[in-house]
Protein backbone atom coordinates (compact mmCIF):
# COMPACT_ATOMS: atom_id res chain seq x y z
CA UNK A 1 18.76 32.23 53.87
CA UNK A 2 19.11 28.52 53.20
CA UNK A 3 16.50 26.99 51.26
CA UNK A 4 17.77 23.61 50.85
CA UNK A 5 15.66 20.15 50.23
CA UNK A 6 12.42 22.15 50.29
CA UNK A 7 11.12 21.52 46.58
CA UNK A 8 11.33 23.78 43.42
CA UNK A 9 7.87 25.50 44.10
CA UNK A 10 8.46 25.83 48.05
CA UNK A 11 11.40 27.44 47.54
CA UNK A 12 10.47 29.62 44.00
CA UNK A 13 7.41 30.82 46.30
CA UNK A 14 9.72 32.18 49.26
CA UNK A 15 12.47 33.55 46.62
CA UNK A 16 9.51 35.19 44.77
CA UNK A 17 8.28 36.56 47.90
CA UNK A 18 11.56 38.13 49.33
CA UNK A 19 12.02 39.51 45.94
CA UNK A 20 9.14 41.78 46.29
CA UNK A 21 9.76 42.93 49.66
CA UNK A 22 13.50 43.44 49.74
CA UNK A 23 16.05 44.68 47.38
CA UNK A 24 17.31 41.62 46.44
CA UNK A 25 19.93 41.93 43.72
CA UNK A 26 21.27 38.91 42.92
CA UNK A 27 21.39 35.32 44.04
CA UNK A 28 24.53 33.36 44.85
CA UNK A 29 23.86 29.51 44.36
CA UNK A 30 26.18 26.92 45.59
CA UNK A 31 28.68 24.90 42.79
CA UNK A 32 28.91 21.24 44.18
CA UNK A 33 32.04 19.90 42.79
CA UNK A 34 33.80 16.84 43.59
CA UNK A 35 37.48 17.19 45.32
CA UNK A 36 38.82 16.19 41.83
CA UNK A 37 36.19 19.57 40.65
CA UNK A 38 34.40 16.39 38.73
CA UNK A 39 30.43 17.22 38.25
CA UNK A 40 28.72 14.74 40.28
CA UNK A 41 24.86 14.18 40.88
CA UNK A 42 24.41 16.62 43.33
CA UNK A 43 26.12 19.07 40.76
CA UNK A 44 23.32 17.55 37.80
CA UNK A 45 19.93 18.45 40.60
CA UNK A 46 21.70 21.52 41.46
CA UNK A 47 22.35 22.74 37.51
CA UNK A 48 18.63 21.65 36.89
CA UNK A 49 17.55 24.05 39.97
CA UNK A 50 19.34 26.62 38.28
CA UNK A 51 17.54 26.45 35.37
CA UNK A 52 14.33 26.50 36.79
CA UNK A 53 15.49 29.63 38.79
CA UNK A 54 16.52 31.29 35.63
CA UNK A 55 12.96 30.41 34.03
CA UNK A 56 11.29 31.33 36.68
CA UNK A 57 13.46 34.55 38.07
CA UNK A 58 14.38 38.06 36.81
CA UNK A 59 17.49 38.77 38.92
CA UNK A 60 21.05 37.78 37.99
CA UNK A 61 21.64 34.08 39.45
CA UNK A 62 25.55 33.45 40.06
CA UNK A 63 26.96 30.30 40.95
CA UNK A 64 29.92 29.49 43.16
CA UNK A 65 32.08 27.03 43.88
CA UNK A 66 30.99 25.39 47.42
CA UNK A 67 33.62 22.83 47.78
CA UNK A 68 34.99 22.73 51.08
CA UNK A 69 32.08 25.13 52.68
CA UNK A 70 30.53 22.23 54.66
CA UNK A 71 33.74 20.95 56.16
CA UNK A 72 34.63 24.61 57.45
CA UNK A 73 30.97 24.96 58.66
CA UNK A 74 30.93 22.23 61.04
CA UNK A 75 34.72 23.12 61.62
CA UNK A 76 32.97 25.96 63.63
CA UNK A 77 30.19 23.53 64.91
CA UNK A 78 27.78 25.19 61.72
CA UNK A 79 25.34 23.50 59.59
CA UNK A 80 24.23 24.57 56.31
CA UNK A 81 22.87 27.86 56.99
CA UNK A 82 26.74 29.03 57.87
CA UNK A 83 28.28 26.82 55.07
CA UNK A 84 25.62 29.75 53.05
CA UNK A 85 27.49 32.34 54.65
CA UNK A 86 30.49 30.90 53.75
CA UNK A 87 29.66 30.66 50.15
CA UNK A 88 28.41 34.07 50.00
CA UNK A 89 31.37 35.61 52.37
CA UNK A 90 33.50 33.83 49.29
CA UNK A 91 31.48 35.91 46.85
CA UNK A 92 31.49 39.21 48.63
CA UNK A 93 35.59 38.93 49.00
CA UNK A 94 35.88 38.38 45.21
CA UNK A 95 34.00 40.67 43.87
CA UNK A 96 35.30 43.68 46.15
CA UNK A 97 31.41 43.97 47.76
């Protein structure tokens, strides 16, 4: 699920929700590096979305890496929803899930 430019509370109110109903164990949150792996200002809103995850959140929050994810997605005529699966693909294949 991509939740994406939808505001903190949007977006804490759906993860909150799915939470309850499914067995949700962990979420995998996108690392937007530059090419040069340089923090940039999409890395600073992202870091302080983490943090209001962890505040607000009781599940293990793990972040990845997302460099290059958009330019496969649309390599397959995706959008940010399969750049996601990328990402968490990535995850799945390096921690032997």
């Amino acid at each position: 699920m991509v939740l994406s430019n939808r505001g903190d509370e949007a977006v804490l109110a759906e993860l909150k929700k799915l939470i309850e109903s499914d067995p949700i164990e962990r979420i995998i949150l996108g690392w937007p590096l530059s090419l040069q792996s340089e923090v940039t200002d999409q890395t600073r809103k992202t870091e302080r979305f983490l943090n209001v995850l962890k505040g607000a959140l009781t599940i293990p929050i793990e972040i990845l890496d997302e460099r290059f994810t958009t330019i496969q997605a649309e390599k397959t005529g995706g959008d940010d929803s399969v750049a996601a699966q990328i990402i968490l693909q990535t995850w799945l294949d390096k921690n032997g899930a």
